[in-house]
PDB file of N, CA and C in Angstrom:
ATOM      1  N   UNK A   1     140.387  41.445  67.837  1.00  0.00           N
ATOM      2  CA  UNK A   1     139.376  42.381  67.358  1.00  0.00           C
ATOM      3  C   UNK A   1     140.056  43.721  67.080  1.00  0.00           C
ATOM      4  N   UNK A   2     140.232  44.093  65.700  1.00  0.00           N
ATOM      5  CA  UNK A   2     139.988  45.824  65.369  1.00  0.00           C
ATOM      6  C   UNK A   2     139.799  46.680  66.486  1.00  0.00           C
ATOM      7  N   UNK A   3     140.581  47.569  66.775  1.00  0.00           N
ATOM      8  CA  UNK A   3     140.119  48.907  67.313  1.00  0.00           C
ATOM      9  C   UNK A   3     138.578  49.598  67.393  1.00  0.00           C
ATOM     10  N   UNK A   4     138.277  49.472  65.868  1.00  0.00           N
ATOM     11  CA  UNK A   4     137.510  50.228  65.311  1.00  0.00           C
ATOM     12  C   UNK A   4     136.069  49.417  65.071  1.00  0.00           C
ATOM     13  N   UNK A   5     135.859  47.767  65.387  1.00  0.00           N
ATOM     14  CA  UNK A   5     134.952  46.880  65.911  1.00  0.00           C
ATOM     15  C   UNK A   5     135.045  46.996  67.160  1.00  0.00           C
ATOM     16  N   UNK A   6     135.709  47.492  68.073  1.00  0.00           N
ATOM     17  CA  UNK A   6     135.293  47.446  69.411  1.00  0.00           C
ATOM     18  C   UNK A   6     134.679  48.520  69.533  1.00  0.00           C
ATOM     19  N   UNK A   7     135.274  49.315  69.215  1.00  0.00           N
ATOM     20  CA  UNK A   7     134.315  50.720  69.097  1.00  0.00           C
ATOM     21  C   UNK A   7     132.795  50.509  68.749  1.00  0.00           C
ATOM     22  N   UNK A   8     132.808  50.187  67.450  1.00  0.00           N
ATOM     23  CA  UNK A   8     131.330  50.104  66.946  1.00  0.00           C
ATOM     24  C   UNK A   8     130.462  49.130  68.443  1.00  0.00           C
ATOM     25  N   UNK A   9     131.315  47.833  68.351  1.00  0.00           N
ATOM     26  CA  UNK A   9     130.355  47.224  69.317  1.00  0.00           C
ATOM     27  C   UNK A   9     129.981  48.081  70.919  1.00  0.00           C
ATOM     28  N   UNK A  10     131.080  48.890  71.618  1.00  0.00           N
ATOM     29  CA  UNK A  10     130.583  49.483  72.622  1.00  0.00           C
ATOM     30  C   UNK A  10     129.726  50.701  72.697  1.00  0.00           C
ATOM     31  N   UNK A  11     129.928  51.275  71.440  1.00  0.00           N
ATOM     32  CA  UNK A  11     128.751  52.234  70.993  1.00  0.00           C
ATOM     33  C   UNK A  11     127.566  51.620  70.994  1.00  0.00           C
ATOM     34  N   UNK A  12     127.171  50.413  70.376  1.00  0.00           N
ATOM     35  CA  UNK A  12     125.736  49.567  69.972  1.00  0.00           C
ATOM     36  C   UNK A  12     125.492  49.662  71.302  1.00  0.00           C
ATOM     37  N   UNK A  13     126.451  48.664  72.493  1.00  0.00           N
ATOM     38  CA  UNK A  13     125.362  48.304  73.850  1.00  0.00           C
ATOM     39  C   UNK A  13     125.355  49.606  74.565  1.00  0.00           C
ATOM     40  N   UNK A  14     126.148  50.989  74.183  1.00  0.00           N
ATOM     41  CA  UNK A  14     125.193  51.948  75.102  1.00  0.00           C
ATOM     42  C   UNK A  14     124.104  52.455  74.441  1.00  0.00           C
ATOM     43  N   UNK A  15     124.085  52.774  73.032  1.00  0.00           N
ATOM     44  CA  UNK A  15     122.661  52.820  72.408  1.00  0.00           C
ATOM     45  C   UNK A  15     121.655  52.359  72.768  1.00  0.00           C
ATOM     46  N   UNK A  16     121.707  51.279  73.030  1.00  0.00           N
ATOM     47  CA  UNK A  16     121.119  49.733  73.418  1.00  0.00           C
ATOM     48  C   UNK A  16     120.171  49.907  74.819  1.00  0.00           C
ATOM     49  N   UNK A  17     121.659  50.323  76.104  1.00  0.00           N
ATOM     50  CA  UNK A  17     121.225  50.454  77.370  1.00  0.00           C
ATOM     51  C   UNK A  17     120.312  51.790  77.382  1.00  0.00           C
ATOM     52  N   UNK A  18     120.516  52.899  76.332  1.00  0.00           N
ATOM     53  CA  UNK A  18     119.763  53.775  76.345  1.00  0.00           C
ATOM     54  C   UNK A  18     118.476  54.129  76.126  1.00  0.00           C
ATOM     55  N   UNK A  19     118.101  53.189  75.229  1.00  0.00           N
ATOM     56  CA  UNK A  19     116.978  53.176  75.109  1.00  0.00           C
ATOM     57  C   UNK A  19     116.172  51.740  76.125  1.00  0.00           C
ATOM     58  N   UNK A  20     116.327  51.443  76.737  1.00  0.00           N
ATOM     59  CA  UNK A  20     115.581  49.984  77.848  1.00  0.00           C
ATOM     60  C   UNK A  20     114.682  50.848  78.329  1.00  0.00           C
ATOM     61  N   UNK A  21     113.470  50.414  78.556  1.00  0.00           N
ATOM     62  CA  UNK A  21     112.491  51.157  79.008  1.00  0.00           C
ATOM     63  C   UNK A  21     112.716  50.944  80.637  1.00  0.00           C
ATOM     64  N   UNK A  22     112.852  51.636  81.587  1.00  0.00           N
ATOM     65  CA  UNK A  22     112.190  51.735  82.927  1.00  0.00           C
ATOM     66  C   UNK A  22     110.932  51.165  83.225  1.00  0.00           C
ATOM     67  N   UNK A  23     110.870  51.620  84.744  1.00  0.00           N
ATOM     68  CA  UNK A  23     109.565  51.787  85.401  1.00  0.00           C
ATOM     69  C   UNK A  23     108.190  52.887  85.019  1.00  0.00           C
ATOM     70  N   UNK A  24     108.609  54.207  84.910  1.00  0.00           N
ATOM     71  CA  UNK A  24     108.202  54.783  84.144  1.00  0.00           C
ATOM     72  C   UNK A  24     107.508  55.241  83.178  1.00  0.00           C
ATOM     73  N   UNK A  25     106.447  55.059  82.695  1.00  0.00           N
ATOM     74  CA  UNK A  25     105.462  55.176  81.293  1.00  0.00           C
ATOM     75  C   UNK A  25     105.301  53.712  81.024  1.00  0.00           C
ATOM     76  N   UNK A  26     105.121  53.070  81.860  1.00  0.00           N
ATOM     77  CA  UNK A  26     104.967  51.277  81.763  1.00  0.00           C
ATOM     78  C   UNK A  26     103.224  51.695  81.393  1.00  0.00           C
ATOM     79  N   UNK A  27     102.581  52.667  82.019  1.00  0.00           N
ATOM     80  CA  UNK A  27     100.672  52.392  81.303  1.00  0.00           C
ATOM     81  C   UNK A  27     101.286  53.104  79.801  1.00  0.00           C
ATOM     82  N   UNK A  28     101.755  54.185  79.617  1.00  0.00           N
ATOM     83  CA  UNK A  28     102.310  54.015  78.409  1.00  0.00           C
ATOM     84  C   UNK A  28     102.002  53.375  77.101  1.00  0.00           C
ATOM     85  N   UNK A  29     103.261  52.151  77.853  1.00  0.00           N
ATOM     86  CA  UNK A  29     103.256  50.806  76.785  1.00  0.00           C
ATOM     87  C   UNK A  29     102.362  50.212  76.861  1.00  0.00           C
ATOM     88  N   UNK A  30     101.234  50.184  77.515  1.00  0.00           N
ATOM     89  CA  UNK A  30     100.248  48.998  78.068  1.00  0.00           C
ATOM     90  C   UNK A  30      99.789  48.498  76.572  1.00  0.00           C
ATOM     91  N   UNK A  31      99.453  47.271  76.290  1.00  0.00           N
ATOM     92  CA  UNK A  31      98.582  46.996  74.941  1.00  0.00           C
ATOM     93  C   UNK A  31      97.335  47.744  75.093  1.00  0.00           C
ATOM     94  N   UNK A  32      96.719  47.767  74.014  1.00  0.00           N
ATOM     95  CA  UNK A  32      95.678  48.500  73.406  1.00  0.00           C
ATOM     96  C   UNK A  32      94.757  47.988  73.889  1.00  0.00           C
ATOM     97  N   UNK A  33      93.502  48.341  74.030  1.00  0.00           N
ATOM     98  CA  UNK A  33      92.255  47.367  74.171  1.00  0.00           C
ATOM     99  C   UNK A  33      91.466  48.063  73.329  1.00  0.00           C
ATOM    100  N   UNK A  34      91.047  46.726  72.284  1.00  0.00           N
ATOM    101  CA  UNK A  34      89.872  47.631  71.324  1.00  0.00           C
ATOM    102  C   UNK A  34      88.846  46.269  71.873  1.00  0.00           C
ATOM    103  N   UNK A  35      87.468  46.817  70.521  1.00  0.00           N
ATOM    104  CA  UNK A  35      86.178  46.477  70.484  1.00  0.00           C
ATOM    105  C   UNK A  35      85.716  46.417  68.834  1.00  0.00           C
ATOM    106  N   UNK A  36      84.686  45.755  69.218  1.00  0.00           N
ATOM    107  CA  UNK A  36      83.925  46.068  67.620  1.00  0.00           C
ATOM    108  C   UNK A  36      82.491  47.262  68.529  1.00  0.00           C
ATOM    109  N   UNK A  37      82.560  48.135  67.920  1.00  0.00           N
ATOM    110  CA  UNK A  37      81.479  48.670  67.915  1.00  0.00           C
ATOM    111  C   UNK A  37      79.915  48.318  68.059  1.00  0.00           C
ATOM    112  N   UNK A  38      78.949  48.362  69.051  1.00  0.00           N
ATOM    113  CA  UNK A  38      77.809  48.159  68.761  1.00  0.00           C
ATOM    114  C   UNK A  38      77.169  48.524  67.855  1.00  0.00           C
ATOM    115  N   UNK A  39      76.076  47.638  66.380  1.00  0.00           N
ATOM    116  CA  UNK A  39      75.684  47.915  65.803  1.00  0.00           C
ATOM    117  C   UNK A  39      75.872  46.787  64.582  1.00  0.00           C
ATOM    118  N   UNK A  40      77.511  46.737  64.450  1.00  0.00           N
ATOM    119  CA  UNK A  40      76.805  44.768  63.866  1.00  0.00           C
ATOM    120  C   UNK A  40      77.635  45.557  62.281  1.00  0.00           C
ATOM    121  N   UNK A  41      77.375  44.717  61.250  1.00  0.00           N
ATOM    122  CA  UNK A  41      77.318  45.157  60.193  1.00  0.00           C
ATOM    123  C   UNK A  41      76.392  46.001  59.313  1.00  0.00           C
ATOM    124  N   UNK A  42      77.131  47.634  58.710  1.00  0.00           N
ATOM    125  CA  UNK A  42      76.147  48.344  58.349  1.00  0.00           C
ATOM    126  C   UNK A  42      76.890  48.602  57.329  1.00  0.00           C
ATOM    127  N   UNK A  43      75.828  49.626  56.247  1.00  0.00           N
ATOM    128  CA  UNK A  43      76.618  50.305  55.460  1.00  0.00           C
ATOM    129  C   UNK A  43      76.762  51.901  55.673  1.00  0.00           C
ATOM    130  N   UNK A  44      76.690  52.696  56.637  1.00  0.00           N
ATOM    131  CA  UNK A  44      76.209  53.614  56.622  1.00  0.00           C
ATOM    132  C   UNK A  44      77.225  54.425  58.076  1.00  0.00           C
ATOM    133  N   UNK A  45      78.239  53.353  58.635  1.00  0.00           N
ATOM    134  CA  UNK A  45      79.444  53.722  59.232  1.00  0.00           C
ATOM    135  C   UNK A  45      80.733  54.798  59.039  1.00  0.00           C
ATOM    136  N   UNK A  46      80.586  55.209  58.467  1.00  0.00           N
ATOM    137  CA  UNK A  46      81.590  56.810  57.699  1.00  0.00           C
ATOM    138  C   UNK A  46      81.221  57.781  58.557  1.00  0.00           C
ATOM    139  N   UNK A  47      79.586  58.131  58.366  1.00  0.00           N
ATOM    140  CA  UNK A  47      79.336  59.275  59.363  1.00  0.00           C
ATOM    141  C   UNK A  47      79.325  58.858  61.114  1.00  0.00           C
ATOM    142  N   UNK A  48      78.970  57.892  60.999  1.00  0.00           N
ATOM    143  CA  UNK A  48      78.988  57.522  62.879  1.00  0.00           C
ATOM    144  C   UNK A  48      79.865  56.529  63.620  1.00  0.00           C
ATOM    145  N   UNK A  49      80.780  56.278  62.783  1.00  0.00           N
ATOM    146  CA  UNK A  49      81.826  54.939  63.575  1.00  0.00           C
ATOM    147  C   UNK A  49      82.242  55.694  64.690  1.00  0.00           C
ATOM    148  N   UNK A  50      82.991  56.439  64.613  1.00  0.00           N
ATOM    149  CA  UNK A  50      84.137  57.818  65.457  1.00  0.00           C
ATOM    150  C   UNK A  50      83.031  58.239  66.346  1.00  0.00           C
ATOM    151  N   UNK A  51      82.037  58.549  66.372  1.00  0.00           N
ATOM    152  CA  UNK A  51      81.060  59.252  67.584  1.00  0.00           C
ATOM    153  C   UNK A  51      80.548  57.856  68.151  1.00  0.00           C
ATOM    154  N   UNK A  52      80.278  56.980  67.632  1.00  0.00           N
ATOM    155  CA  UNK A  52      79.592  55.425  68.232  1.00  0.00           C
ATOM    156  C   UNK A  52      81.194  55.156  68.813  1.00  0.00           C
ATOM    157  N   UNK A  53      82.291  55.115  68.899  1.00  0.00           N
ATOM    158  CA  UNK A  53      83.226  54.573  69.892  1.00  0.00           C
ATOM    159  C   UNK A  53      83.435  55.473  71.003  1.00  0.00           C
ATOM    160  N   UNK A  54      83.358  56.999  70.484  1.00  0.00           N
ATOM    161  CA  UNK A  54      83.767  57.949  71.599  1.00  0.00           C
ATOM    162  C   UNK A  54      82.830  57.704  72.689  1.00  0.00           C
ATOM    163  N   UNK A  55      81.299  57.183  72.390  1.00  0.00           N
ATOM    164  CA  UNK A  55      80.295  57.188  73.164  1.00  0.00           C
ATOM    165  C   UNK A  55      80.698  55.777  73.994  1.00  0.00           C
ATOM    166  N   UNK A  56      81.271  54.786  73.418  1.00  0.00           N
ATOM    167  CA  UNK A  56      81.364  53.579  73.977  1.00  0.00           C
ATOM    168  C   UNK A  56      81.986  53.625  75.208  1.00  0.00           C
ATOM    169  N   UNK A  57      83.366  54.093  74.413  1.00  0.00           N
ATOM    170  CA  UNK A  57      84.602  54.528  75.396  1.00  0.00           C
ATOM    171  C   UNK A  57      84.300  55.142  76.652  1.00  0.00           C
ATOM    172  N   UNK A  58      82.988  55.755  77.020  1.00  0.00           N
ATOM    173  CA  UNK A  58      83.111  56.243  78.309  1.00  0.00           C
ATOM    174  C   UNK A  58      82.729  55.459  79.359  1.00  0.00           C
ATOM    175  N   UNK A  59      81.823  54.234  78.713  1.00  0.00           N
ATOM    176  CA  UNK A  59      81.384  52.942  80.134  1.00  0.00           C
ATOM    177  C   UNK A  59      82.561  51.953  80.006  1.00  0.00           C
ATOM    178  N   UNK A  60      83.652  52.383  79.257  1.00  0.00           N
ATOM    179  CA  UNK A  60      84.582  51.527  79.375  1.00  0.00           C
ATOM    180  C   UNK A  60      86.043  51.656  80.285  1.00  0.00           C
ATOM    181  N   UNK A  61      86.203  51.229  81.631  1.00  0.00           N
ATOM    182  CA  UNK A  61      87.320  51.473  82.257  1.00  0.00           C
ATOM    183  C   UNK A  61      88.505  51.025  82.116  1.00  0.00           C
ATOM    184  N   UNK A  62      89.146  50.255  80.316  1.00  0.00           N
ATOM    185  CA  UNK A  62      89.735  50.422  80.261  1.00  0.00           C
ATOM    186  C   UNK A  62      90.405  51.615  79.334  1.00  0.00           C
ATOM    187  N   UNK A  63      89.334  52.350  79.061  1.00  0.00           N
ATOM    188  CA  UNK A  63      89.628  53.739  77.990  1.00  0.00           C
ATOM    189  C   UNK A  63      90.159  54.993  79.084  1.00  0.00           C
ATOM    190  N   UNK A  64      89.807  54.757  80.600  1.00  0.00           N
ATOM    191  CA  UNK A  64      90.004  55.887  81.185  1.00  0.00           C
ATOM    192  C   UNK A  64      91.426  56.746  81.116  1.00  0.00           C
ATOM    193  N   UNK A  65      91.091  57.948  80.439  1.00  0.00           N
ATOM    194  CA  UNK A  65      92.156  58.930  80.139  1.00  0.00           C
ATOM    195  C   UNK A  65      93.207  58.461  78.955  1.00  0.00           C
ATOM    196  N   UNK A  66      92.695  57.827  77.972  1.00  0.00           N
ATOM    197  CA  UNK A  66      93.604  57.199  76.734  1.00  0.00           C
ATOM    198  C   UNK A  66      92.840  58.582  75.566  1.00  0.00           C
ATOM    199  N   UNK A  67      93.320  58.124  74.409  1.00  0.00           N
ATOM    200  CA  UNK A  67      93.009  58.037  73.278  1.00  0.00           C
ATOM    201  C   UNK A  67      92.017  57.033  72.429  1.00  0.00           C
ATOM    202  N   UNK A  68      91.096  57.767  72.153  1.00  0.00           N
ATOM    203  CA  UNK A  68      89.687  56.723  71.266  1.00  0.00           C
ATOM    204  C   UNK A  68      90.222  56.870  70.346  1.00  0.00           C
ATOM    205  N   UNK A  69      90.088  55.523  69.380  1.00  0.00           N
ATOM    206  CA  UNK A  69      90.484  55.465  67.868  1.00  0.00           C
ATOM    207  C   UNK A  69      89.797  54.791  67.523  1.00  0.00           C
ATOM    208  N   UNK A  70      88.787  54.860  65.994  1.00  0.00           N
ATOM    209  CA  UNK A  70      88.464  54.095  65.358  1.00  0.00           C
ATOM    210  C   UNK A  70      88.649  53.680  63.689  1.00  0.00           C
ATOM    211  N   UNK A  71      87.625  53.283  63.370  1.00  0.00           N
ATOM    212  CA  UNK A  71      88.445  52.352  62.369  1.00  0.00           C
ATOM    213  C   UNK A  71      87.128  51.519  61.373  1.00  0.00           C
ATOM    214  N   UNK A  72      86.763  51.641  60.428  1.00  0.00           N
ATOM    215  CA  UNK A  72      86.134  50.740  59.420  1.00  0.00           C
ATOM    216  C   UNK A  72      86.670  49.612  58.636  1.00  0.00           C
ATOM    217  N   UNK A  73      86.103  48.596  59.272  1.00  0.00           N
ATOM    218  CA  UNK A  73      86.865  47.029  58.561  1.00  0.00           C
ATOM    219  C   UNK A  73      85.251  46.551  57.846  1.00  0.00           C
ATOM    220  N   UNK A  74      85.921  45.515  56.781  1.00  0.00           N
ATOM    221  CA  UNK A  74      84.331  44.624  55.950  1.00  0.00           C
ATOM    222  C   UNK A  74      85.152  43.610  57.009  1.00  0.00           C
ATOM    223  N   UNK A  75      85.822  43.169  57.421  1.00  0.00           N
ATOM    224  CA  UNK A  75      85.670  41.832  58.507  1.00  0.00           C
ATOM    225  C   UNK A  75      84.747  41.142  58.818  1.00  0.00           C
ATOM    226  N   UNK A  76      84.168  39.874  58.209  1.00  0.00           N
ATOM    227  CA  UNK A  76      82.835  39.103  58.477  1.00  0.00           C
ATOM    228  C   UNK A  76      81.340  39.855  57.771  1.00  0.00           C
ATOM    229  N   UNK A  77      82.005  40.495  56.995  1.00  0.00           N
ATOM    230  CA  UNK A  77      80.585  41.399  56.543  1.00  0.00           C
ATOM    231  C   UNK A  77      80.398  40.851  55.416  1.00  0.00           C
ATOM    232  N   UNK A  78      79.465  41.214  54.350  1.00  0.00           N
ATOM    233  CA  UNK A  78      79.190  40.849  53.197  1.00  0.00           C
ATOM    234  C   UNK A  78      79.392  42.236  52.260  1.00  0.00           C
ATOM    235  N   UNK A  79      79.756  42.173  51.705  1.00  0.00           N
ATOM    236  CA  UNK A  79      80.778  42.762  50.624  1.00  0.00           C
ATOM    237  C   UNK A  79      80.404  44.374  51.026  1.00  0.00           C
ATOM    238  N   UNK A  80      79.600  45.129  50.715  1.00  0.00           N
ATOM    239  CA  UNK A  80      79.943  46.311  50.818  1.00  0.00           C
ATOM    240  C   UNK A  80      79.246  46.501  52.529  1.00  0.00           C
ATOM    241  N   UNK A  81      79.091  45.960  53.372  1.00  0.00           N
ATOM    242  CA  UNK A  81      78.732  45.950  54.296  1.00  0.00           C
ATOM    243  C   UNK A  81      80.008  46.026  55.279  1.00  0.00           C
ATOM    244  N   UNK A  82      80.115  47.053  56.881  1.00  0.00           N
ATOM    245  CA  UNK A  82      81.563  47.357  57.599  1.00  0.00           C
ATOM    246  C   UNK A  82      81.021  46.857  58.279  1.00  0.00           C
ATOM    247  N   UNK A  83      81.920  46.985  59.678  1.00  0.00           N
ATOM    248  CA  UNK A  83      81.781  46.818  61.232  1.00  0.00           C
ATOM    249  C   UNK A  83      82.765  48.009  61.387  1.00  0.00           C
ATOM    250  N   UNK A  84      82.643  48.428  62.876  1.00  0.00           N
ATOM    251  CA  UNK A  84      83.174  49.729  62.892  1.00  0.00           C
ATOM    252  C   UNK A  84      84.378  48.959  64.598  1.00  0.00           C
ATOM    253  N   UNK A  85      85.457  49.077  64.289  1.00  0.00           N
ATOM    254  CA  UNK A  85      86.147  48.856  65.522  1.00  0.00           C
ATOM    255  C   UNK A  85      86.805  49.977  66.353  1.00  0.00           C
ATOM    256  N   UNK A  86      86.682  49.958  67.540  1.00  0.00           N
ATOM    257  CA  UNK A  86      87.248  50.918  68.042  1.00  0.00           C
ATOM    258  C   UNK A  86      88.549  50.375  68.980  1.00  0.00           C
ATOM    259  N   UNK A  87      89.224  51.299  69.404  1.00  0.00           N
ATOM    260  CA  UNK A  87      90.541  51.350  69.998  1.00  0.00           C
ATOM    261  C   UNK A  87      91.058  52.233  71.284  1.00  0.00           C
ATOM    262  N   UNK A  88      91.991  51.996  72.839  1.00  0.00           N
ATOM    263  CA  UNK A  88      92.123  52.716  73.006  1.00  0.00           C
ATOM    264  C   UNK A  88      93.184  52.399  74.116  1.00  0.00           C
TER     265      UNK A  88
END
């Protein structure tokens, strides 16, 4: 092996070891837990998706102290008709 391939390769595995996540910010990484929103398919989700999840999010213990996100999908709807999903 090259000088200058060993190099590259022992540079990669401390890059490598540098970034491995710990113990540390493990809720962090946790996966997401979303929902579909109560309310079903509407057309009229623009003004209230984002306030209908923030409201959800609070009987929900797995939202405690995250970030609410939501979101307008036609998923299972009929054409101009959404569902509103939330995230968190």
């Amino acid at each position: 092996m090259q000088p200058q391939h060993l190099l590259v390769a022992v540079a990669g595995t401390v890059a490598l070891a540098g970034t491995s996540a710990g113990d540390e910010g493990l809720e962090a990484r946790a996966a997401a837990f979303s929902w579909t929103a109560n309310g079903g398919c509407k057309q009229d989700w623009a003004g209230r998706c984002n306030n209908q999840c923030f409201g959800e999010a609070r009987s929900k213990p797995q939202c405690a102290g995250k970030t609410v996100f939501s979101g307008i999908e036609s998923s299972g709807c009929w054409l101009t008709w959404n569902i509103c999903r939330c995230q968190c």
